[in-house]
N, C-alpha and C. Protein backbone atom coordinates (compact mmCIF):
# COMPACT_ATOMS: atom_id res chain seq x y z
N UNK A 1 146.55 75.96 122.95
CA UNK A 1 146.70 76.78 124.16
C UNK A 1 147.34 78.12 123.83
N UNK A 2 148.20 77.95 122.88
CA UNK A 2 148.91 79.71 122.70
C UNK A 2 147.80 80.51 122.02
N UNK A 3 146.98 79.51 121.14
CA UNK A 3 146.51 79.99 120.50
C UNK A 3 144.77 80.53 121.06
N UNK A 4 144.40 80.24 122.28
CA UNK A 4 143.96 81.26 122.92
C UNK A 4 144.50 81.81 123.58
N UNK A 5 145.50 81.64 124.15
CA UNK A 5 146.95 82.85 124.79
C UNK A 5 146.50 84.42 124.52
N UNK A 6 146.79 83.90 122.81
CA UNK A 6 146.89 85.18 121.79
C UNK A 6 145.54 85.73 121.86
N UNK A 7 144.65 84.97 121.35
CA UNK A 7 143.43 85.78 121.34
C UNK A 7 142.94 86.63 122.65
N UNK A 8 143.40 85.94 123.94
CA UNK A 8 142.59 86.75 125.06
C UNK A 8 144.09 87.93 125.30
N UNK A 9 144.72 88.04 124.48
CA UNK A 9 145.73 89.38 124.92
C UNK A 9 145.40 90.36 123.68
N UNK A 10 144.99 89.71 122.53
CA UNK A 10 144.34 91.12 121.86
C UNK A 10 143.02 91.08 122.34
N UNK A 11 141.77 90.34 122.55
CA UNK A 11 141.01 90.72 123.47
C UNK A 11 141.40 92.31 124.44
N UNK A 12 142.35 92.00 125.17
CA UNK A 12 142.85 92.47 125.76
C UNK A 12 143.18 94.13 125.86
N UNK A 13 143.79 94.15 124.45
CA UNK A 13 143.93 95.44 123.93
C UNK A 13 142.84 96.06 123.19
N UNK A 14 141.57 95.20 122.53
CA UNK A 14 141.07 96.56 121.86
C UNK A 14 139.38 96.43 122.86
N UNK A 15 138.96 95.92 123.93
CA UNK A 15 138.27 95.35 124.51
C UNK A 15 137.67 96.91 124.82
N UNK A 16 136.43 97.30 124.49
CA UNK A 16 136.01 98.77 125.25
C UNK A 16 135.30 98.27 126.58
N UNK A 17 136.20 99.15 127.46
CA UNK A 17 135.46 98.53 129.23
C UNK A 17 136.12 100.07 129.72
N UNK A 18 135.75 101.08 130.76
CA UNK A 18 136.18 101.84 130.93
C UNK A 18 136.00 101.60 132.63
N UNK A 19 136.86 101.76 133.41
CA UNK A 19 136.88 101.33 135.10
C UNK A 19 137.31 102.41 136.02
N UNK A 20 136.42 103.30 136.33
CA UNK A 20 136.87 104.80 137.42
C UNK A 20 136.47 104.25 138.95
N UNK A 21 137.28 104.37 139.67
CA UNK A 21 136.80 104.45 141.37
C UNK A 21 137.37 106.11 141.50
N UNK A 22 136.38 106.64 142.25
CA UNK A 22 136.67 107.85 142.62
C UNK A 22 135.82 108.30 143.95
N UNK A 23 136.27 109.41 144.80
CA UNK A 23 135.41 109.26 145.98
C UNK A 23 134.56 111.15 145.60
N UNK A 24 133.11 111.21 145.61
CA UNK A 24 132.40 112.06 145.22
C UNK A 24 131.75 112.80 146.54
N UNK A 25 132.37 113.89 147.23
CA UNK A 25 132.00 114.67 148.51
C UNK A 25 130.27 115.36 148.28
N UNK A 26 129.69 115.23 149.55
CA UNK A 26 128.38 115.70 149.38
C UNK A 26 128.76 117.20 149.25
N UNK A 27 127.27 117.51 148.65
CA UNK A 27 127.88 119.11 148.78
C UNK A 27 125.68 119.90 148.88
N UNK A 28 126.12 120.92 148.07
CA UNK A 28 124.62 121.96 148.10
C UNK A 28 124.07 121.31 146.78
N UNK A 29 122.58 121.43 146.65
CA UNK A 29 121.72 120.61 145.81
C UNK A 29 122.25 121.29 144.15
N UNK A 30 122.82 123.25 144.43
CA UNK A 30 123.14 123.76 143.24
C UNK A 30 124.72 123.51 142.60
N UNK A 31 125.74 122.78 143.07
CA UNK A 31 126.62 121.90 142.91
C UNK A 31 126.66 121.19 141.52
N UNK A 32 127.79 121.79 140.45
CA UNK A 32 127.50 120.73 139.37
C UNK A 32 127.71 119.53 139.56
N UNK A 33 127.01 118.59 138.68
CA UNK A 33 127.26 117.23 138.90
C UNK A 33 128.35 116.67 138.23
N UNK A 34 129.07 115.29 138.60
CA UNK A 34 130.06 115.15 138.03
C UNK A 34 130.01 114.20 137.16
N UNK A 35 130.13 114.13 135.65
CA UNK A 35 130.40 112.99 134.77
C UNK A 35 130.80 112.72 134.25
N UNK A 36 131.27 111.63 133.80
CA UNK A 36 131.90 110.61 132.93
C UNK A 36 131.27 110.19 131.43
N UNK A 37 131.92 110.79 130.78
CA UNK A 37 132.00 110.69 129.44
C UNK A 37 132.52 109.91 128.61
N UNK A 38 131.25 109.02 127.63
CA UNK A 38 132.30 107.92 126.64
C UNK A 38 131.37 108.06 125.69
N UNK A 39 132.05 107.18 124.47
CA UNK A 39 131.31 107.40 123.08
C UNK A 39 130.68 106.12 122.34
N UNK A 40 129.62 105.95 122.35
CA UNK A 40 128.79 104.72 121.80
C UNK A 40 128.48 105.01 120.09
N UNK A 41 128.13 103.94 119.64
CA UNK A 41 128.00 103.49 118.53
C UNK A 41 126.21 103.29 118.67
N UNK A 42 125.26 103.74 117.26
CA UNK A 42 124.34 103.72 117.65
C UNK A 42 123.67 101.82 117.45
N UNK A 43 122.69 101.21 118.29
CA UNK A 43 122.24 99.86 118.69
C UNK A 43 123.48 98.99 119.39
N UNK A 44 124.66 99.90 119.31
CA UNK A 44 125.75 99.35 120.58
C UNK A 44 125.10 98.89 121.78
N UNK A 45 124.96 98.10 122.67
CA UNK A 45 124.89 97.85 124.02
C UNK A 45 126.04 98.30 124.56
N UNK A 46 125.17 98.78 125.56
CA UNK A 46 126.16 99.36 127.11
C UNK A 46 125.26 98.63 127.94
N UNK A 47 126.71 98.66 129.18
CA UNK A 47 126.48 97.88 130.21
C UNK A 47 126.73 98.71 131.50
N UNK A 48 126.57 99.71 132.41
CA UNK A 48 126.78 100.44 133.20
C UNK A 48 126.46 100.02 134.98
N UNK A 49 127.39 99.45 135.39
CA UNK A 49 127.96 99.37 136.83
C UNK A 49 127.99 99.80 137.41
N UNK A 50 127.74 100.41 138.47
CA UNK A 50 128.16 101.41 139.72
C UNK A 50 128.48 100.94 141.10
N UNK A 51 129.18 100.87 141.61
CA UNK A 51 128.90 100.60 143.26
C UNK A 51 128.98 101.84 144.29
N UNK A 52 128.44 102.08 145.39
CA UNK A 52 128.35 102.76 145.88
C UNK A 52 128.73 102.78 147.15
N UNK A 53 129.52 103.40 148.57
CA UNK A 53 129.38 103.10 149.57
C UNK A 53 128.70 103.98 150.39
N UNK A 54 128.00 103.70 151.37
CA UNK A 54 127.38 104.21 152.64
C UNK A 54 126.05 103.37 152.47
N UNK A 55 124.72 104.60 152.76
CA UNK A 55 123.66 103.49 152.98
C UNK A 55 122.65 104.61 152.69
N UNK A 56 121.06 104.29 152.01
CA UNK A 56 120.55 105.31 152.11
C UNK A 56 120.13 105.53 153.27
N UNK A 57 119.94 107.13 153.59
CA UNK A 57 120.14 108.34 154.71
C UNK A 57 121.01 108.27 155.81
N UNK A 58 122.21 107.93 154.91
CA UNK A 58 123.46 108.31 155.92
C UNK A 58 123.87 109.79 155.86
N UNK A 59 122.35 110.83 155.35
CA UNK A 59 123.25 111.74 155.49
C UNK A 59 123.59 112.67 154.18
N UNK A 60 123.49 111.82 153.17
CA UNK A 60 123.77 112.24 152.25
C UNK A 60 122.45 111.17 150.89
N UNK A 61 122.61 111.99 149.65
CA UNK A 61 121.70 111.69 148.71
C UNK A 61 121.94 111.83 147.40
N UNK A 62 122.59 110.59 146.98
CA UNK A 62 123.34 110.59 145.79
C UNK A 62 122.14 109.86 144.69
N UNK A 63 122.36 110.57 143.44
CA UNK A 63 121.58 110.57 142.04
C UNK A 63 122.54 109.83 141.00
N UNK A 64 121.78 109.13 139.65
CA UNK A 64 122.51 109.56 139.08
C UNK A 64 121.33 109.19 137.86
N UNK A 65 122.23 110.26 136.49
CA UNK A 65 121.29 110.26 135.43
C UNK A 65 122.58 109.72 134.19
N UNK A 66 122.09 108.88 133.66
CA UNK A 66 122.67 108.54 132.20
C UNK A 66 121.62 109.00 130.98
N UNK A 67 122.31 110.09 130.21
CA UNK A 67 122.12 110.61 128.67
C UNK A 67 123.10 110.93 127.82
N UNK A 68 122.63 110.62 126.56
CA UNK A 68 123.53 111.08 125.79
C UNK A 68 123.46 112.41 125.20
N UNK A 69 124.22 112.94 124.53
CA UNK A 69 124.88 114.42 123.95
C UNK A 69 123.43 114.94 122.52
N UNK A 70 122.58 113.97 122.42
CA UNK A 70 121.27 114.43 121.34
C UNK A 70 119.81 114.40 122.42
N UNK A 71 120.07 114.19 123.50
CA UNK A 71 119.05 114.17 124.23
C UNK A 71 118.36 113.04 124.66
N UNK A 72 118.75 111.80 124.58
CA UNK A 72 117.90 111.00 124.83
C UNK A 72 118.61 110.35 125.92
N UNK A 73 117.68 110.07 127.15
CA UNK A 73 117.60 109.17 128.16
C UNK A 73 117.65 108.06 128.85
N UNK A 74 118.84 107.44 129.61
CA UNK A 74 118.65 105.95 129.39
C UNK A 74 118.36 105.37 130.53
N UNK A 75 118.54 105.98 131.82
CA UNK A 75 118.31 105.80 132.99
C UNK A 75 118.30 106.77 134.33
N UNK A 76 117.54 107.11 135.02
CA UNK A 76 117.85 107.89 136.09
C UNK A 76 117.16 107.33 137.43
N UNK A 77 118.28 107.41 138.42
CA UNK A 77 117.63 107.04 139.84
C UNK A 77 118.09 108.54 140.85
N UNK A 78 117.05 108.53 142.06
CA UNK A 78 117.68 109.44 142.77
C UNK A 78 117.65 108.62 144.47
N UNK A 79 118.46 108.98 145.24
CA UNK A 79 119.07 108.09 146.50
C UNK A 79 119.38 106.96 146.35
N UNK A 80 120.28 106.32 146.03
CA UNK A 80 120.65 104.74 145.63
C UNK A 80 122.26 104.73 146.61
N UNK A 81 122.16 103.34 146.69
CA UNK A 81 123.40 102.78 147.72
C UNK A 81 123.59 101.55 146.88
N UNK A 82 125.06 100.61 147.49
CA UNK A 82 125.25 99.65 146.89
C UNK A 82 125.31 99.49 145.47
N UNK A 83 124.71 98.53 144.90
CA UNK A 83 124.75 98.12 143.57
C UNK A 83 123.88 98.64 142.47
N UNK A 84 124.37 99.24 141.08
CA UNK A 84 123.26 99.58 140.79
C UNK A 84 124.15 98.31 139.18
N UNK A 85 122.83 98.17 137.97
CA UNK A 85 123.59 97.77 136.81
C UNK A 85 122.28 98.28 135.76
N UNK A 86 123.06 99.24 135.31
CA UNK A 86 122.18 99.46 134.04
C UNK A 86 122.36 99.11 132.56
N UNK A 87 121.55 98.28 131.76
CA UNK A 87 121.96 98.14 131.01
C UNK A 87 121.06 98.70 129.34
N UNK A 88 121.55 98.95 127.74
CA UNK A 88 120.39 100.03 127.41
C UNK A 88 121.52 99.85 125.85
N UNK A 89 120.53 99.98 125.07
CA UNK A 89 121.07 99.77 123.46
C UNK A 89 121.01 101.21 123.03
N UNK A 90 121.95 102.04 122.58
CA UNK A 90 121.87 103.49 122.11
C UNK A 90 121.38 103.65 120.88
N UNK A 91 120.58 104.64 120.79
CA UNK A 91 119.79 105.15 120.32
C UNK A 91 120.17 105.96 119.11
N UNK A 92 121.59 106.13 119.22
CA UNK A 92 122.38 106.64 118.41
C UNK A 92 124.20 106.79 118.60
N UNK A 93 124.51 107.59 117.35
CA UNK A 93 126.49 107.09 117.78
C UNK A 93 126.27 108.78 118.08
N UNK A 94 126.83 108.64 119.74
CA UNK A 94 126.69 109.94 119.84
C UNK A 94 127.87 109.45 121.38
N UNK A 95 128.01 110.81 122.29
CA UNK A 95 128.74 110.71 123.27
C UNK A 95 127.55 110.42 124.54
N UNK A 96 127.69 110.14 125.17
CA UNK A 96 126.47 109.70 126.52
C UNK A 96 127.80 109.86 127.49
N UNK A 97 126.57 110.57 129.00
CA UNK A 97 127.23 110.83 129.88
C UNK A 97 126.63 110.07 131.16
N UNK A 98 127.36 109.70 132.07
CA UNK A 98 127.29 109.06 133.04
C UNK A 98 127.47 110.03 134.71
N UNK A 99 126.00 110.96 135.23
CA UNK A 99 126.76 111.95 135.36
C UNK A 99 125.85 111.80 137.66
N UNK A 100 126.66 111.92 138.07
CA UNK A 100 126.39 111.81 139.85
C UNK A 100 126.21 112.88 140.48
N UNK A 101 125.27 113.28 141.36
CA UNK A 101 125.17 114.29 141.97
C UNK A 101 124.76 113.52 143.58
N UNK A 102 126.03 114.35 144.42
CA UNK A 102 125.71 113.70 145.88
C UNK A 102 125.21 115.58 146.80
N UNK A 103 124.02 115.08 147.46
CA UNK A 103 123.51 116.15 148.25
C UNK A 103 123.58 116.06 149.50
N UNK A 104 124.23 116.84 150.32
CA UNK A 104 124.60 116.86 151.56
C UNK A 104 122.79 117.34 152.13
N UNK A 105 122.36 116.32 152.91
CA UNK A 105 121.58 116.63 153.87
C UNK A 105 121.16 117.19 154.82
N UNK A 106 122.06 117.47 155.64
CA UNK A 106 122.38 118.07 156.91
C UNK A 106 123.49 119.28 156.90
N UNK A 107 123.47 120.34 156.90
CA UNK A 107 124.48 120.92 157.09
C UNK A 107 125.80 121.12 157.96
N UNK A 108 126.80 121.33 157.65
CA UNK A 108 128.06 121.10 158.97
C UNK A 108 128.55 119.78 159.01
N UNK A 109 127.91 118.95 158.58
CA UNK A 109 129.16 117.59 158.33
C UNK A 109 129.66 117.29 156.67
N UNK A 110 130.86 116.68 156.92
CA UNK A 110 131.17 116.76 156.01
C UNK A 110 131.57 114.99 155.45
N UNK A 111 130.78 114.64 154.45
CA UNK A 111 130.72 112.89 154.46
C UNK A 111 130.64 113.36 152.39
N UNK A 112 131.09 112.26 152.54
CA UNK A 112 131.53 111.86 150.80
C UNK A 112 131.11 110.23 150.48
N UNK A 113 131.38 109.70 149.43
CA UNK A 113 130.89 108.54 148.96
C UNK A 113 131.64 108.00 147.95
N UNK A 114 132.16 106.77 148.09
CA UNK A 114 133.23 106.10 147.09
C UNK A 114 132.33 105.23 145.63
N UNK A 115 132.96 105.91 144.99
CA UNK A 115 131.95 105.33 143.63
C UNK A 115 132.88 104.58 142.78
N UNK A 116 132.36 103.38 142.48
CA UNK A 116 133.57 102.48 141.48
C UNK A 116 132.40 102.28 140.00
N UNK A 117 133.01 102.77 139.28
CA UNK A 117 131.98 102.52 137.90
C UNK A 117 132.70 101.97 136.34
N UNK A 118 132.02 100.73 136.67
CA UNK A 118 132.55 99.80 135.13
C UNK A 118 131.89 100.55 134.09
N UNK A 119 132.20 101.03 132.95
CA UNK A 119 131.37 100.96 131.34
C UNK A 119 131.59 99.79 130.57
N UNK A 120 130.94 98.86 130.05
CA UNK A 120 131.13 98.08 128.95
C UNK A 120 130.47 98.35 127.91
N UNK A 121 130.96 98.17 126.30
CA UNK A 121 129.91 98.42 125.07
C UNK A 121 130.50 97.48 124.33
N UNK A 122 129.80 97.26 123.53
CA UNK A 122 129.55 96.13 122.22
C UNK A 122 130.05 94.84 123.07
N UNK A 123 130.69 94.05 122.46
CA UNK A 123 130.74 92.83 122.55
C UNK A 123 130.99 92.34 123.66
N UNK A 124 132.07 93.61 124.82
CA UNK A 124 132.53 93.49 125.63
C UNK A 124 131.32 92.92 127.03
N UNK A 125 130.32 94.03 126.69
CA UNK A 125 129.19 93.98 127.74
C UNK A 125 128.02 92.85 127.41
N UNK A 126 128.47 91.62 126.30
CA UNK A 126 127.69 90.67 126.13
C UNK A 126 128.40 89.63 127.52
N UNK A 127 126.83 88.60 127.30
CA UNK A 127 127.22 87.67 128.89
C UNK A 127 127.75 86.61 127.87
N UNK A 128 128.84 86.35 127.77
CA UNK A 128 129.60 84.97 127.09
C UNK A 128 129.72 83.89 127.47
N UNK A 129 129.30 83.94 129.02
CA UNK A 129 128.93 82.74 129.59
C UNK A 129 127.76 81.96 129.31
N UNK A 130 126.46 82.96 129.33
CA UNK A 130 125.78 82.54 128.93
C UNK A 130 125.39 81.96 127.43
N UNK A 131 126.35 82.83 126.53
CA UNK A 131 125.98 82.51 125.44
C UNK A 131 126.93 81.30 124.82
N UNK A 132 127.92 81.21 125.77
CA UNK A 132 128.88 79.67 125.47
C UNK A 132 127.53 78.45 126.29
N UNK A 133 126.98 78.85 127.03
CA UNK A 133 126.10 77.59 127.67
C UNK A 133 124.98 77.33 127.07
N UNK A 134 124.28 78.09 126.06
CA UNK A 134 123.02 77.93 125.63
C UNK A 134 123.72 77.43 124.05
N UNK A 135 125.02 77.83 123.27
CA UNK A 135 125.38 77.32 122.12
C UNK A 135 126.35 75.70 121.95
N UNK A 136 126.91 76.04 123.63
CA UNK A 136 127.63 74.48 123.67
C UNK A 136 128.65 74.77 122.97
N UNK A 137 129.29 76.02 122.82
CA UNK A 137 130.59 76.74 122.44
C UNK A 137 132.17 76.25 123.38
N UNK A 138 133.00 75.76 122.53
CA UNK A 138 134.25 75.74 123.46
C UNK A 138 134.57 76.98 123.62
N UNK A 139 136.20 76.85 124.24
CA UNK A 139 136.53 78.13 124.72
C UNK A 139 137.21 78.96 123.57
N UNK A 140 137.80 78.05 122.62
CA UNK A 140 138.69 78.75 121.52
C UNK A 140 137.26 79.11 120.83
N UNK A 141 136.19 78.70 120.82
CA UNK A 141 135.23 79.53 120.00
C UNK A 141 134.69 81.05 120.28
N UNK A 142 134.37 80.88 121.51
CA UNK A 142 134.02 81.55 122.19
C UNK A 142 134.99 82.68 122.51
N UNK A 143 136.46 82.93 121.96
CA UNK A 143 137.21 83.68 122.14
C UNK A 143 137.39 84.50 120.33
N UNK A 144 136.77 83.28 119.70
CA UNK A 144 136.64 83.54 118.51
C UNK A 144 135.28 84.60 117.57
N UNK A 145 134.43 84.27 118.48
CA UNK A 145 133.30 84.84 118.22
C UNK A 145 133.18 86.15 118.77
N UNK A 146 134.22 86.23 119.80
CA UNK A 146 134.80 87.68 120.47
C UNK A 146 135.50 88.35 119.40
N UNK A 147 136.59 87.96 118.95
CA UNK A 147 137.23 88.48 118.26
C UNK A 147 136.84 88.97 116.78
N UNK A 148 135.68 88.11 116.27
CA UNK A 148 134.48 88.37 115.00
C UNK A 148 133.71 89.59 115.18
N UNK A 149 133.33 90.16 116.66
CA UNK A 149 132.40 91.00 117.03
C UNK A 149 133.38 92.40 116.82
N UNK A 150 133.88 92.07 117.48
CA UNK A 150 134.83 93.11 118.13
C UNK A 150 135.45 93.84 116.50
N UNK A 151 135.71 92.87 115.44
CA UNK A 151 136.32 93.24 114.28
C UNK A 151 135.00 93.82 113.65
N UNK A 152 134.46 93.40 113.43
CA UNK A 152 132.83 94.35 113.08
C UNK A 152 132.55 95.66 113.56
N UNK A 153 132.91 95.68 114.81
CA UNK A 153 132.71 97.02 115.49
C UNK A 153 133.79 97.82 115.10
N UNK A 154 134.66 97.45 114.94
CA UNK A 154 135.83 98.50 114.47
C UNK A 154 135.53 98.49 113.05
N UNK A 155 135.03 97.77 111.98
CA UNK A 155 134.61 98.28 111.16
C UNK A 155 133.70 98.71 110.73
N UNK A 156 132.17 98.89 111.36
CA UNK A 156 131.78 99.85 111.76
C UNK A 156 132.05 101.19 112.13
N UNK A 157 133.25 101.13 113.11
CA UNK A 157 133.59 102.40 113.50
C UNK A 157 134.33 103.22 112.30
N UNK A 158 134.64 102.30 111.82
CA UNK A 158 135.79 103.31 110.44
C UNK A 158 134.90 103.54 109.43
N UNK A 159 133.62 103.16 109.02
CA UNK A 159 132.62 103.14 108.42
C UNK A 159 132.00 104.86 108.87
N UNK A 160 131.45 104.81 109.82
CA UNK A 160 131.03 105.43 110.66
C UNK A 160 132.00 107.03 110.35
N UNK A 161 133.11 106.68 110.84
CA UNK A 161 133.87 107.96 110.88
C UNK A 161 134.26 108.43 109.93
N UNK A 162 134.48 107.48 108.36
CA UNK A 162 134.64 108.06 106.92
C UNK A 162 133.49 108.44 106.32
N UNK A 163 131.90 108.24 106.92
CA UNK A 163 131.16 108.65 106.61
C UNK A 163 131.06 110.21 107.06
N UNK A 164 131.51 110.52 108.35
CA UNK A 164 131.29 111.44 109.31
C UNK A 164 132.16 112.42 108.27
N UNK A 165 133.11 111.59 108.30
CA UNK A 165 134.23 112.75 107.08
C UNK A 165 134.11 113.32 106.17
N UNK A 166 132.96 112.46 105.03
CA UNK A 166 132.39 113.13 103.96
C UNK A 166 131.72 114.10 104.36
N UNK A 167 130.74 113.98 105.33
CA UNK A 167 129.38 115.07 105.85
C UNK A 167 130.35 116.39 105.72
N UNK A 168 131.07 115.78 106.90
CA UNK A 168 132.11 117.79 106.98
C UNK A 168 132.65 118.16 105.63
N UNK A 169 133.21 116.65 105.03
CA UNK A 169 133.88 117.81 104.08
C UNK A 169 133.24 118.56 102.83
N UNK A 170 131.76 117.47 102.60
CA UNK A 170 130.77 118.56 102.28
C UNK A 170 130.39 119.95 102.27
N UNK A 171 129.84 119.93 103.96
CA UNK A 171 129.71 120.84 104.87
C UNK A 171 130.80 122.38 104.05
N UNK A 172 132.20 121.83 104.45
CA UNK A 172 133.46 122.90 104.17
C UNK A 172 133.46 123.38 102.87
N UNK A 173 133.02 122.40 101.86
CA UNK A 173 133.03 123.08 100.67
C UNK A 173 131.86 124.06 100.16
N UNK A 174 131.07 123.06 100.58
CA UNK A 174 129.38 124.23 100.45
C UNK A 174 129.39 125.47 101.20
N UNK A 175 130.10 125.43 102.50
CA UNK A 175 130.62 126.77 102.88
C UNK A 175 131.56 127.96 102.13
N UNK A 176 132.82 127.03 101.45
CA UNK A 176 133.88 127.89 100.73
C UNK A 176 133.40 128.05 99.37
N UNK A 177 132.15 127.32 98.98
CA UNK A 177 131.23 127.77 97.74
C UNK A 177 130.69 129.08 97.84
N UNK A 178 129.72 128.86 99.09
CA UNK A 178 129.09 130.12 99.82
C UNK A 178 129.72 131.87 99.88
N UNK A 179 130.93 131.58 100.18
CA UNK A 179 131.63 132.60 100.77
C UNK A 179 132.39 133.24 99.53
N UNK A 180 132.69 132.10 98.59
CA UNK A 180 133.07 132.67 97.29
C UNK A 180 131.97 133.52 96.83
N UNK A 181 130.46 132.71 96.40
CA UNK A 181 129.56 133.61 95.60
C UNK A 181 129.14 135.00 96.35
N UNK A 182 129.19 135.10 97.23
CA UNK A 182 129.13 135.87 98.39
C UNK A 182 129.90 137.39 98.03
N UNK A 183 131.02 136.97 98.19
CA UNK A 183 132.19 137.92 97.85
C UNK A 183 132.59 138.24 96.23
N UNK A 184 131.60 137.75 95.41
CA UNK A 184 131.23 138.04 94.25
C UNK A 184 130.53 139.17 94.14
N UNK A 185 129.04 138.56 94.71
CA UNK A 185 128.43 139.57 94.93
C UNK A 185 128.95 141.25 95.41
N UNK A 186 129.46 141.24 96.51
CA UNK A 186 130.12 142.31 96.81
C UNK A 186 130.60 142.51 96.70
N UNK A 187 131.38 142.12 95.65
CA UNK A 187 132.31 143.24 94.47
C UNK A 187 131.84 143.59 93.58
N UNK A 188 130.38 142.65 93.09
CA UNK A 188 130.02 143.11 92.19
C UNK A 188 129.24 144.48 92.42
N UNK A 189 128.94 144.26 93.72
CA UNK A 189 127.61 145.30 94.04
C UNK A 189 128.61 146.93 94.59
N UNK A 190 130.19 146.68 95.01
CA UNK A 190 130.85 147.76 95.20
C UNK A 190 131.24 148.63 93.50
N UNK A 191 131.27 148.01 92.79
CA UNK A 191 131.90 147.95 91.38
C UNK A 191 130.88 149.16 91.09
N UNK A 192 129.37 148.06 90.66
CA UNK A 192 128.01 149.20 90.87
C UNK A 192 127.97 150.32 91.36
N UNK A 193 128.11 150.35 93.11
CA UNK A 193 127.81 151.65 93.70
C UNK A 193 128.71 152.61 93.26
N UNK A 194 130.24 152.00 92.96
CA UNK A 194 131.08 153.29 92.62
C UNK A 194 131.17 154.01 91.27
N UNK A 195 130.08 153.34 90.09
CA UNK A 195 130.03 153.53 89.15
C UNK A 195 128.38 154.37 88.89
N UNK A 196 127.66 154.20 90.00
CA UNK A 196 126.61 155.04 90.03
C UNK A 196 126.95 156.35 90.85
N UNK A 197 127.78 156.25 91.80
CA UNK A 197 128.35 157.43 92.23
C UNK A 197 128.51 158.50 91.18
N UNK A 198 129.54 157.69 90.66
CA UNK A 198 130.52 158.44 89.71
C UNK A 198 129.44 159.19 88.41
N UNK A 199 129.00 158.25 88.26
CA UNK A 199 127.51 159.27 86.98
C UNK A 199 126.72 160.05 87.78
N UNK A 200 126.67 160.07 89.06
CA UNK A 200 125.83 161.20 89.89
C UNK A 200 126.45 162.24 89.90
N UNK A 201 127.78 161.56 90.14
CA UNK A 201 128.65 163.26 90.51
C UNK A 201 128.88 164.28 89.60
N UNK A 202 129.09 163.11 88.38
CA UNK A 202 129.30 163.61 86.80
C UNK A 202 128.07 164.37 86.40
N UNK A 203 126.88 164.03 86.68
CA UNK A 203 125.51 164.37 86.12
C UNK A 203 124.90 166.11 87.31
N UNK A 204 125.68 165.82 88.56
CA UNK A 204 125.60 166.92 89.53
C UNK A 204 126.45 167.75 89.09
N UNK A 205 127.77 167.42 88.79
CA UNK A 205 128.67 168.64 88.44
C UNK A 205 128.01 169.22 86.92
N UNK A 206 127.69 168.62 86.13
CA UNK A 206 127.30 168.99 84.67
C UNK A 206 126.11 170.32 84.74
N UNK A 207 125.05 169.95 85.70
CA UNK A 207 123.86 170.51 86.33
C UNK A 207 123.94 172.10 86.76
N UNK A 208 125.28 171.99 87.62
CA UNK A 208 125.71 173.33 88.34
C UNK A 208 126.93 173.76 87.18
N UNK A 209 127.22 173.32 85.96
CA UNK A 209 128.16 174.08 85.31
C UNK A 209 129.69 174.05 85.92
N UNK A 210 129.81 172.97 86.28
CA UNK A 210 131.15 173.16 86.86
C UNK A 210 131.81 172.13 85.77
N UNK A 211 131.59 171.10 85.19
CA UNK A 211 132.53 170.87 84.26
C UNK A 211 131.22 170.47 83.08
């Protein structure tokens, strides 16, 4: 018993689930939209929640589009109420946005819309119920096989980000390579001009008899 205690309190702590309620006022169709930003891992599953209140054409006409930061697309609806659940394996490790636009219909009233939106990714947004009922998994397993995933993904992620680290620091040196040969050049090529000057002037003054 402690000993799933323990596991569902680090569960606990490194668990990616992100949970906003916020209330989103209608407004004009040219109105930026508002979104929510998180960062996936690429063939990560996400799990995306929304609830919504009012009703469609109360009035108002709320959207919403999920993409990520390289362009690719994972879902878009436009007028939705109540429940929405999207769910979508990324395409890449990139940032994806979760982003709402509410359009006031009618002009002169003024009505808004309460939005509660779960994110889940990796292991978090797997159904464990189901997958404890189809394996015949106890519960200490099943907290175990959480905790197996979840350690993968973080090493992944450090994988991921020491790779990311080399790229730049590549990147920085092939630049401070660049900028060196660069500034070679143009000293070499100032060195030149002032030394062809100098035999012009020498070869002009010689010409007119002045030295």
């Amino acid at each position: 018993m402690k000993t799933q205690s323990f596991l569902l309190f680090v569960l606990s702590l490194i668990t990616s689930v992100v949970s906003l309620h916020f209330d989103l006022d209608a407004a004009e169709s040219t109105k930026t939209p508002y979104c929510i930003r998180d960062f996936v891992s690429e063939g990560q599953l996400v799990v995306v929640n929304i609830h919504s209140s009012g009703s469609i054409g109360d009035g108002q006409q709320l959207s919403f589009n999920i993409h990520d930061s390289v362009g690719n697309e994972y879902r878009k609806k436009k007028d939705f109420a109540g429940n929405v659940r999207v769910a979508f394996t990324a395409h890449a490790s990139a940032a994806f946005d979760v982003c709402f636009h509410n359009v006031l219909q009618h002009q002169g009233r003024r009505l808004s819309r309460e939005i509660e939106v779960d994110i889940e990714a990796g292991s978090a947004a797997r159904d464990w119920n189901a997958i404890q009922a189809a394996e015949k998994l106890k519960p200490v397993e099943v907290e175990l096989r959480k905790v197996e995933e979840l350690t993968n993904e973080i090493v992944g992620e450090l994988e991921y980000l020491k790779a990311r680290e080399e790229r730049l620091r590549d990147t920085n040196e092939s630049t401070n390579r660049r900028v060196r040969n660069f500034s070679f050049v143009i000293i070499i090529s100032l060195i030149a001009l002032g030394a062809w000057q100098i035999n012009y002037l020498r070869n002009y003054f010689r010409s007119k008899h002045i030295i």
